[in-house]
C-alpha atoms as a PDB file:
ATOM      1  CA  UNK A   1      46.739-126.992  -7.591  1.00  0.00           C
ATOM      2  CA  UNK A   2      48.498-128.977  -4.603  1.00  0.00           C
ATOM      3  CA  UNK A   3      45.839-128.812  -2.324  1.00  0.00           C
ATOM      4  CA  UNK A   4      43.027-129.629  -4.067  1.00  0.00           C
ATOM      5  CA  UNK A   5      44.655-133.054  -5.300  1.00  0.00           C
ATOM      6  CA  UNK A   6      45.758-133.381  -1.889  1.00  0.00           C
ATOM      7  CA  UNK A   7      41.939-132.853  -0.343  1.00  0.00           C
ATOM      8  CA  UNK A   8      40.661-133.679  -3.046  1.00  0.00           C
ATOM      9  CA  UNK A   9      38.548-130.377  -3.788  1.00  0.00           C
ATOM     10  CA  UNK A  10      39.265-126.785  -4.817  1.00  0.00           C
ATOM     11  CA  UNK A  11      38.718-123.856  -3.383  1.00  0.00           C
ATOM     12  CA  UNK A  12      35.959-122.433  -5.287  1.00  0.00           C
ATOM     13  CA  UNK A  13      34.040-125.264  -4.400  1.00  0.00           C
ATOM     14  CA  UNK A  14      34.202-124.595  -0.640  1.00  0.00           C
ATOM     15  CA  UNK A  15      32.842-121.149  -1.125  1.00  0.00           C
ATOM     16  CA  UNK A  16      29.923-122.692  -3.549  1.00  0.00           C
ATOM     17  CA  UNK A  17      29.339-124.846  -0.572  1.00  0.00           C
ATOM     18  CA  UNK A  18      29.425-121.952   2.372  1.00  0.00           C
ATOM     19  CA  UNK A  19      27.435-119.730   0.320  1.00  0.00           C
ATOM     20  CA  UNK A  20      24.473-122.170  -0.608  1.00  0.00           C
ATOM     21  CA  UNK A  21      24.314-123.029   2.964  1.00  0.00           C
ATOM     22  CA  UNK A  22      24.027-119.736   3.824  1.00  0.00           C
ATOM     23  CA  UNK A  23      20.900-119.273   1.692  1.00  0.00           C
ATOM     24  CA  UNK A  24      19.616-122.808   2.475  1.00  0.00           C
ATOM     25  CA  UNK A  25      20.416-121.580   6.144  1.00  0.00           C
ATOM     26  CA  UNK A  26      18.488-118.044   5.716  1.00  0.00           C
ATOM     27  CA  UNK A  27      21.868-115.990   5.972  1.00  0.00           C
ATOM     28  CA  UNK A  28      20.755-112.668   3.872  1.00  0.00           C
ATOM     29  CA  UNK A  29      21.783-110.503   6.741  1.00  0.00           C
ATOM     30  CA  UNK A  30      19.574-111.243   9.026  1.00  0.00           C
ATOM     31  CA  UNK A  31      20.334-113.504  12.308  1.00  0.00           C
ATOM     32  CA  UNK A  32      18.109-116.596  12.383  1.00  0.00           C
ATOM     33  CA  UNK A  33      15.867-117.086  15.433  1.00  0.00           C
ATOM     34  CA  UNK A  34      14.902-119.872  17.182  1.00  0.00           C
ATOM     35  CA  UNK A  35      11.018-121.101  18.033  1.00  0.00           C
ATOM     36  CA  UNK A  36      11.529-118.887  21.500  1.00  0.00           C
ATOM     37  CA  UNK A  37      12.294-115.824  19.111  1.00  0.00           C
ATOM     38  CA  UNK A  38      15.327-115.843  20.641  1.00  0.00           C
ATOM     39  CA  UNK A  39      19.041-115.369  18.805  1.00  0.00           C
ATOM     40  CA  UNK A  40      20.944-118.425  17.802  1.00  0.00           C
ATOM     41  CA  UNK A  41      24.553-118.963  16.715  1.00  0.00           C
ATOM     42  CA  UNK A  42      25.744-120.509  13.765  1.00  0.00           C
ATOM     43  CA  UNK A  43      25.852-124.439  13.588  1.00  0.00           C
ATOM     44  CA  UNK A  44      29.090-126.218  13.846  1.00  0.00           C
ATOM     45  CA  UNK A  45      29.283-126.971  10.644  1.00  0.00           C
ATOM     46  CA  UNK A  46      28.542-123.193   9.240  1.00  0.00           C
ATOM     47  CA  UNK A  47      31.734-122.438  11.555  1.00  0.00           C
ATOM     48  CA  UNK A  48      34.042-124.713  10.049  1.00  0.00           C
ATOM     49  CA  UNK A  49      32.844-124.418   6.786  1.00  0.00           C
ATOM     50  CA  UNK A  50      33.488-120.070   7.234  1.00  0.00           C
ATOM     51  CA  UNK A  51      37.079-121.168   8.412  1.00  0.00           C
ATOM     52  CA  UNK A  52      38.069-123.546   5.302  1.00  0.00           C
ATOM     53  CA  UNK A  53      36.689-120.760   3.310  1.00  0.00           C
ATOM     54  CA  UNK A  54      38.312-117.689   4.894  1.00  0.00           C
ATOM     55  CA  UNK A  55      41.750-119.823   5.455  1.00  0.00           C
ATOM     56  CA  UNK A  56      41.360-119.691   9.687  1.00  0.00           C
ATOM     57  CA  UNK A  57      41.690-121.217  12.605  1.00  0.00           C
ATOM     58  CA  UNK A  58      38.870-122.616  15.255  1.00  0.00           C
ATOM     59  CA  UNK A  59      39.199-123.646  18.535  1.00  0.00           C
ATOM     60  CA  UNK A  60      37.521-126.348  19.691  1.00  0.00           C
ATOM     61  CA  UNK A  61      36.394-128.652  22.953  1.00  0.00           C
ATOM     62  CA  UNK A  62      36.665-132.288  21.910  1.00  0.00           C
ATOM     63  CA  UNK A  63      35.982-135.378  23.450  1.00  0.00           C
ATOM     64  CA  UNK A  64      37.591-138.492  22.181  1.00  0.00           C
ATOM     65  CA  UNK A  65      36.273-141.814  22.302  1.00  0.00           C
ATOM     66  CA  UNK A  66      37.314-142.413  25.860  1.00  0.00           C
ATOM     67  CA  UNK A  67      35.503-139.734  26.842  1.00  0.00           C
ATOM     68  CA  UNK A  68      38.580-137.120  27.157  1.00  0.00           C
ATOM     69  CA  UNK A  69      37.767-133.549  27.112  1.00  0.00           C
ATOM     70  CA  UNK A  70      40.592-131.686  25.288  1.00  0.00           C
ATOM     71  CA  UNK A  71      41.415-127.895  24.315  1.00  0.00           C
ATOM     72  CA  UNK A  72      42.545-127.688  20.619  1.00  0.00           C
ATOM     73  CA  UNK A  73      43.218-125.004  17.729  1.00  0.00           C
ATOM     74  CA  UNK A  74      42.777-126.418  14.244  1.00  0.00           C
ATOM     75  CA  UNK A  75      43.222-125.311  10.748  1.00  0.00           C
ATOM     76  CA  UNK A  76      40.362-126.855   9.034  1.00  0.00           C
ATOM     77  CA  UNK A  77      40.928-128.267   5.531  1.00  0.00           C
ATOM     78  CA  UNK A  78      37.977-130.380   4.472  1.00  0.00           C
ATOM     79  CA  UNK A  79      34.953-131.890   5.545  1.00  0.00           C
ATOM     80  CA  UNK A  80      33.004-135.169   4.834  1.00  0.00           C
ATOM     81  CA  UNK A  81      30.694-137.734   6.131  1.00  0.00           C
ATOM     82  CA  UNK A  82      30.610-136.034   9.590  1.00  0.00           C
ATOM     83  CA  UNK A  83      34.333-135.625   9.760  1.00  0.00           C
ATOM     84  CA  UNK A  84      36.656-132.816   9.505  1.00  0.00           C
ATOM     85  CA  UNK A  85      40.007-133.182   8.196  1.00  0.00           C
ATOM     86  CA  UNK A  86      42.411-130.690  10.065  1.00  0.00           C
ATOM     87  CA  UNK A  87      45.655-129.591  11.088  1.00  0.00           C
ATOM     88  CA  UNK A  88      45.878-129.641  14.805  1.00  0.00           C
ATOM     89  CA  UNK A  89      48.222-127.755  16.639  1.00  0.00           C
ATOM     90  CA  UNK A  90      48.137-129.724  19.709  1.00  0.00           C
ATOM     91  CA  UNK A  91      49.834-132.396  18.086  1.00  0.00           C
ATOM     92  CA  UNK A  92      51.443-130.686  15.371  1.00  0.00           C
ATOM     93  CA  UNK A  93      49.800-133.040  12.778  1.00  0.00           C
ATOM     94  CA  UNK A  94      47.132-133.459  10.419  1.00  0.00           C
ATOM     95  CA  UNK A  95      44.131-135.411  12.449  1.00  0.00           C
ATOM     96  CA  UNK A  96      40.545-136.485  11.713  1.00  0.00           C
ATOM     97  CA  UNK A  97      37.635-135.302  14.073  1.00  0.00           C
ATOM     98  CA  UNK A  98      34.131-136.567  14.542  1.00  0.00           C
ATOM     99  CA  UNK A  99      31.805-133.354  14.223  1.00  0.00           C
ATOM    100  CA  UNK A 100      29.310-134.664  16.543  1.00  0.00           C
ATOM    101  CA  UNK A 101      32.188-134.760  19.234  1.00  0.00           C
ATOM    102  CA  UNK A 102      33.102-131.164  18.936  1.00  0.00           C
ATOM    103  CA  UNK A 103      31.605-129.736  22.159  1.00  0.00           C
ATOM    104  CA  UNK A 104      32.194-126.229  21.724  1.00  0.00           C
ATOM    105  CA  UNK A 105      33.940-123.935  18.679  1.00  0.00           C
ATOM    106  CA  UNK A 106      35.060-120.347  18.281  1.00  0.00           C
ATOM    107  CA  UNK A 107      36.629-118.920  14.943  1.00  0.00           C
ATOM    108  CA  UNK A 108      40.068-117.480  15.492  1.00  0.00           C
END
């Protein structure tokens, strides 16, 4: 398959990943609480891992290295030490983004 020689994995293996997250995670159905009791979302990288595995889109608030907030919607196609390799269609190219600098995310 193109892709995977191209990102170097398959699909299958992104689902393997997403789903034994999801156990490691505590995702049988039930929404995960916080120490509060309260209701918490899904971590970043839950959301981006969903969107590589269900072929979608995220949009994301991301601050570059100089400290510039920008708007972007990305196609997701692999992640790896603390990066995610995406199509952005901002700049209508493939880019490279720093999880930890991902401010906020929403699956499309």
């Amino acid at each position: 398959m193109i892709i995977s020689k191209i990102f170097g994995r398959d699909i299958k293996g992104v689902y393997r990943e997403v789903n034994e997250r999801r156990k490691k995670n505590g995702k049988n159905g039930k929404e995960r609480k916080n120490n509060n009791g309260k209701k918490r979302g899904k971590k970043l990288i839950d959301i981006i891992l969903d969107a590589i595995a269900e072929s979608k889109k995220i949009s994301i608030e991301y601050v570059d290295e100089k400290g510039q907030r920008t708007r972007r919607t990305i196609r997701p196609e692999k992640v790896k030490d603390g990066k995610v390799f995406a199509y952005c269609y901002l700049r209508s190219d493939y880019r490279t983004f720093k999880i930890d600098r991902i401010k906020k995310i929403n699956l499309i």
